[in-house]
N, C-alpha and C. Protein backbone atom coordinates (compact mmCIF):
# COMPACT_ATOMS: atom_id res chain seq x y z
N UNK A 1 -32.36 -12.03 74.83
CA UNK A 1 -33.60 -12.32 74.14
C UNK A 1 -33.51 -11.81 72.71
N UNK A 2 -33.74 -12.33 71.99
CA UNK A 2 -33.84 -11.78 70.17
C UNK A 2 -34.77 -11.29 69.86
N UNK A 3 -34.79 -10.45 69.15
CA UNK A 3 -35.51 -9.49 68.76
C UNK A 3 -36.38 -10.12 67.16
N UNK A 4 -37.54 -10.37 67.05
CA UNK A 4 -38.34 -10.75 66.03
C UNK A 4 -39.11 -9.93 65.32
N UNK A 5 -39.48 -10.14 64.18
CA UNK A 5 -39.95 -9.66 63.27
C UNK A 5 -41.42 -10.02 62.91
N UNK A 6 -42.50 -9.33 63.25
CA UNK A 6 -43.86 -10.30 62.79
C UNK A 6 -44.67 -8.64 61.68
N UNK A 7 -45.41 -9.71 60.90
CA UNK A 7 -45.93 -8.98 59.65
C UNK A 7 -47.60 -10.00 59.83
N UNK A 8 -48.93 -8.70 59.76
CA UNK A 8 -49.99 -9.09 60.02
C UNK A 8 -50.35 -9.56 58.56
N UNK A 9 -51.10 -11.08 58.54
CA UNK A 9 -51.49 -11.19 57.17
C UNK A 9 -52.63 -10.45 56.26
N UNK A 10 -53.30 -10.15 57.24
CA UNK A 10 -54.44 -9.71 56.76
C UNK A 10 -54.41 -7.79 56.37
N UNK A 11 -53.78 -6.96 57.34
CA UNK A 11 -53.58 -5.74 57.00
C UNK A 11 -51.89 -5.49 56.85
N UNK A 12 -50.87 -6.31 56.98
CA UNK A 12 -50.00 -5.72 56.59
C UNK A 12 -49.04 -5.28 57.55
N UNK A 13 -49.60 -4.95 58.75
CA UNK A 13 -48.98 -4.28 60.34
C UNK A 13 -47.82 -4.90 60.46
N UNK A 14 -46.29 -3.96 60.24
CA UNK A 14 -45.39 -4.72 60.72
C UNK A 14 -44.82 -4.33 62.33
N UNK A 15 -44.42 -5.59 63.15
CA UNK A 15 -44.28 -5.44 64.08
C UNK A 15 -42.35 -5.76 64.90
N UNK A 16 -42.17 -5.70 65.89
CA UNK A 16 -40.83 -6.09 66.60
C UNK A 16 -40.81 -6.57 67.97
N UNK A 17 -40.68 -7.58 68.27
CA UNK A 17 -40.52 -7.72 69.79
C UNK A 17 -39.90 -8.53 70.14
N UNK A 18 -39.06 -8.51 71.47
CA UNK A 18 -38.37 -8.49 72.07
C UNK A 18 -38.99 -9.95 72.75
N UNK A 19 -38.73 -11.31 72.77
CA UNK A 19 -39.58 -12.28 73.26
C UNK A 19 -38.33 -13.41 73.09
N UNK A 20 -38.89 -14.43 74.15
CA UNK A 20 -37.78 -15.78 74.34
C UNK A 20 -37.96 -16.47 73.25
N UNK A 21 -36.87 -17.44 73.07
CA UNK A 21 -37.02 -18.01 72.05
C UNK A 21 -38.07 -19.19 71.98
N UNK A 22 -38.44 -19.36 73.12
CA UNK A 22 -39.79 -20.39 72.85
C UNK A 22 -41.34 -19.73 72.91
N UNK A 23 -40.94 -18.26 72.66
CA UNK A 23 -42.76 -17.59 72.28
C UNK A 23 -43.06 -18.25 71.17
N UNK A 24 -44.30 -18.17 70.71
CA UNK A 24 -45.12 -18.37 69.78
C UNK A 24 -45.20 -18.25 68.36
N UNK A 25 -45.21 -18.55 67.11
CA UNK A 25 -44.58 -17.36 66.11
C UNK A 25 -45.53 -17.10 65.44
N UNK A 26 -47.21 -17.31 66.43
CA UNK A 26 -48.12 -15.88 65.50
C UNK A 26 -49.16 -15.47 66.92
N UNK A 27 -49.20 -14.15 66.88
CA UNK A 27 -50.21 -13.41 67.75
C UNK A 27 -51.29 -12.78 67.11
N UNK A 28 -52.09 -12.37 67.86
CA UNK A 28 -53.44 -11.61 67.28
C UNK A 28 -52.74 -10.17 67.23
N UNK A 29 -52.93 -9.22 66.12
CA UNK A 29 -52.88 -8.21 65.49
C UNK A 29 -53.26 -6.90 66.07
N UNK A 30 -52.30 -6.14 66.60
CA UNK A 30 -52.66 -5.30 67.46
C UNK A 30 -53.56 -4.33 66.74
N UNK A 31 -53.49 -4.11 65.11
CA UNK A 31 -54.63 -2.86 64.69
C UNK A 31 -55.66 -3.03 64.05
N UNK A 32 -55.63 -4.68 63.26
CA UNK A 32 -56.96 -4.84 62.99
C UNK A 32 -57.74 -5.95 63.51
N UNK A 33 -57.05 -6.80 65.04
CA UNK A 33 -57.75 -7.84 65.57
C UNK A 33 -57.45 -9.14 65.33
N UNK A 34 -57.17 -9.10 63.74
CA UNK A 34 -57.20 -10.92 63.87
C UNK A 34 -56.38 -11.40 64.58
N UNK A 35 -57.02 -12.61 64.99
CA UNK A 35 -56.29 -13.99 65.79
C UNK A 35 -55.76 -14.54 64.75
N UNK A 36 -54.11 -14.91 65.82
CA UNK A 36 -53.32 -15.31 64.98
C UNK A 36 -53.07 -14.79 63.62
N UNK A 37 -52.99 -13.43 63.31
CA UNK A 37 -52.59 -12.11 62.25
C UNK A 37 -51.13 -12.33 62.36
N UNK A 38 -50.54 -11.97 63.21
CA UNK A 38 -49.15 -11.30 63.55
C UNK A 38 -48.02 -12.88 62.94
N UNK A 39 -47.82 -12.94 62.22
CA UNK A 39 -46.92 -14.01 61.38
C UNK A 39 -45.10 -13.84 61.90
N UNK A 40 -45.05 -14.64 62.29
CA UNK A 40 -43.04 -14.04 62.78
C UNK A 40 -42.23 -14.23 61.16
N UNK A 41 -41.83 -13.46 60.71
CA UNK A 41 -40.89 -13.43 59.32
C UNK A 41 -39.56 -13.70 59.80
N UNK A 42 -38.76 -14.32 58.63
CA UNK A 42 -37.61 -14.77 58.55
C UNK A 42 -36.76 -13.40 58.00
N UNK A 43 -35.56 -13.29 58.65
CA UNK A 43 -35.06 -12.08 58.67
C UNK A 43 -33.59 -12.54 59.45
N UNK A 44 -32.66 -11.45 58.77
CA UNK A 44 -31.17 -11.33 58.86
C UNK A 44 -31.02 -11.60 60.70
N UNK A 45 -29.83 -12.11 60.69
CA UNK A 45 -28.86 -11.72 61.55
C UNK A 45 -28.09 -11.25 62.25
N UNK A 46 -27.97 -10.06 62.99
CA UNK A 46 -27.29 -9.06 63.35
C UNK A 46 -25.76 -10.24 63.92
N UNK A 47 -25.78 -11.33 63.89
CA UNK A 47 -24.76 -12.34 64.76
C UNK A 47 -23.92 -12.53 62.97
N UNK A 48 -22.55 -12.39 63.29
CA UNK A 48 -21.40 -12.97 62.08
C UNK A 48 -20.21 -13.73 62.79
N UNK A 49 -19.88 -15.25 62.39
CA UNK A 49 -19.10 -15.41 62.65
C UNK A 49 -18.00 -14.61 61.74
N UNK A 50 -16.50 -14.49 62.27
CA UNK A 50 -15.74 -13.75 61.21
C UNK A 50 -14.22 -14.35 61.21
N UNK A 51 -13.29 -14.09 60.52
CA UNK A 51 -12.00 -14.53 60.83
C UNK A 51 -11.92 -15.78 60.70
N UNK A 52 -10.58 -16.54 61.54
CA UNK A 52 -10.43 -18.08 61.73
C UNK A 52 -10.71 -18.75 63.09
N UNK A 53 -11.18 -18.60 63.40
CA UNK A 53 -11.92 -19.33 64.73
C UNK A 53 -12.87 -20.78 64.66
N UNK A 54 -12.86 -21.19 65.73
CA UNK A 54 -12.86 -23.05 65.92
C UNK A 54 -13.97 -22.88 64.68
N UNK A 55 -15.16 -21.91 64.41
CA UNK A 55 -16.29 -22.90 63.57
C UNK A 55 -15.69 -23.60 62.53
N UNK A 56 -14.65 -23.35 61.66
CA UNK A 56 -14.18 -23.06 60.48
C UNK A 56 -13.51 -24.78 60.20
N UNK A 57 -13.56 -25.07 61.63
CA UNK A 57 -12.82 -26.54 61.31
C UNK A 57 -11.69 -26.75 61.41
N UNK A 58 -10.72 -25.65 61.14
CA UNK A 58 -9.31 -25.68 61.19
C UNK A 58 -8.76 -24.53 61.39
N UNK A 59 -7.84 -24.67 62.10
CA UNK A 59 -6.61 -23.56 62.13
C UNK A 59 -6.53 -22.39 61.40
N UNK A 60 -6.58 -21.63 60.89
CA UNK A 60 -5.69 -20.88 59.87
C UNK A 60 -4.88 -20.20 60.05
N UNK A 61 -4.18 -19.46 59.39
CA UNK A 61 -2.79 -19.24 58.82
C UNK A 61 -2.59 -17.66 59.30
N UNK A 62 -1.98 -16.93 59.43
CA UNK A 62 -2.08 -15.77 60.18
C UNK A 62 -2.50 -15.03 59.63
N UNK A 63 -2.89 -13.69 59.65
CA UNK A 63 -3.02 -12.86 58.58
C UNK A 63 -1.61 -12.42 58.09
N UNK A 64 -1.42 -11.31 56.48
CA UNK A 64 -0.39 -10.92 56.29
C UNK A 64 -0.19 -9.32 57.54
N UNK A 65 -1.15 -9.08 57.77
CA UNK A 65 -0.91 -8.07 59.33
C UNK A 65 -0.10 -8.38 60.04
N UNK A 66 -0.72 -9.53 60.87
CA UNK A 66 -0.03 -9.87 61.79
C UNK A 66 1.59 -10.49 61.47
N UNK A 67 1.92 -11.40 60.73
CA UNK A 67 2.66 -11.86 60.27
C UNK A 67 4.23 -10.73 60.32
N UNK A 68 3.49 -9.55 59.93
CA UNK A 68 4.52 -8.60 59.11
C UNK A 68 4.99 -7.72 60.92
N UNK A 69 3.80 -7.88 61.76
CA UNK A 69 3.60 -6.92 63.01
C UNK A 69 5.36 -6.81 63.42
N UNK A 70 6.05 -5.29 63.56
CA UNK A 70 7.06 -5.44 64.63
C UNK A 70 7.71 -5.94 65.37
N UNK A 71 8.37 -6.96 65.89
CA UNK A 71 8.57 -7.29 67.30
C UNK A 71 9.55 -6.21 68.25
N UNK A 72 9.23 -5.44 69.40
CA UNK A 72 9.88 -4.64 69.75
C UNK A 72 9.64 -4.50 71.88
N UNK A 73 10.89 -4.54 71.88
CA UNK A 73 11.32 -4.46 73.10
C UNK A 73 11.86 -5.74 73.76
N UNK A 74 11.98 -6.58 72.82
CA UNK A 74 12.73 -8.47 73.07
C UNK A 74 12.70 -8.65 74.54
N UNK A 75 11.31 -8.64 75.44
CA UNK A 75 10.98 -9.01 76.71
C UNK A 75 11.92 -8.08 77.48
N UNK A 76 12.45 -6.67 77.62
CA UNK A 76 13.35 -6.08 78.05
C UNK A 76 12.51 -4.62 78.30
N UNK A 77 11.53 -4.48 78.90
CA UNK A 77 10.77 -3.59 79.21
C UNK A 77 10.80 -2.59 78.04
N UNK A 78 10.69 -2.40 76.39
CA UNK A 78 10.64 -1.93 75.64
C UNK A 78 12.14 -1.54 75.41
N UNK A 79 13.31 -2.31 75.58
CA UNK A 79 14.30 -1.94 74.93
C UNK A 79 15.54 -0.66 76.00
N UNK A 80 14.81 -0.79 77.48
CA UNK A 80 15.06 0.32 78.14
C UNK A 80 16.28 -0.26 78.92
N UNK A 81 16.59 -1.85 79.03
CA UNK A 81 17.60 -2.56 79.44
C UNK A 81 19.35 -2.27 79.37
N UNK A 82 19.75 -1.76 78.17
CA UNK A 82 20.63 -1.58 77.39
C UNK A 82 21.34 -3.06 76.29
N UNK A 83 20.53 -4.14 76.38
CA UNK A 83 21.12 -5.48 76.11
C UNK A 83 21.44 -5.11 74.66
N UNK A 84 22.23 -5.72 73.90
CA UNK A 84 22.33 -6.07 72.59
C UNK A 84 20.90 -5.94 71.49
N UNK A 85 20.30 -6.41 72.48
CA UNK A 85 18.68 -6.91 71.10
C UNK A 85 18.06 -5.80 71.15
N UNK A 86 18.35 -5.04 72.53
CA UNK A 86 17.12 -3.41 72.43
C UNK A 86 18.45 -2.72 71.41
N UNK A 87 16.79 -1.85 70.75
CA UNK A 87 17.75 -1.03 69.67
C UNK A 87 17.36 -0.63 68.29
């Protein structure tokens, strides 16, 4: 459930609650009464897409992290084999 933001028009009362996304987006004012006071405000995101992932449309390219990462133990239980490649 998301967490909303409502601001009373008439005194100001800001509020938070915890409600489905098909509640209402004005209530009566818990401190000075009015009906339909409690206004739901537009407000940030705590949700980020980040990185290269499907939204983005395409593929991307690795990072230079990863790219540069080690490779170690060439499928040989970390090199404990004695083969040529551990080492």
């Amino acid at each position: 459930m998301p967490l909303y933001e409502y601001r009373c028009e008439a005194c100001g009362q800001p509020e938070e609650k915890l409600e489905s996304m098909s509640a209402p987006d004005t209530h009566a004012c818990p401190v000075c009464g009015k009906p339909d006071g409690m206004k739901r405000q537009v407000s940030v995101s705590a949700f980020a897409l980040t990185g290269g992932g499907w939204y983005k449309g395409a593929a991307s390219a690795p990072t230079p992290a990863a790219a540069e990462a080690p490779k170690s133990g060439h499928g040989c239980a970390a090199g404990g084999c004695g083969c040529p490649l551990a080492g």
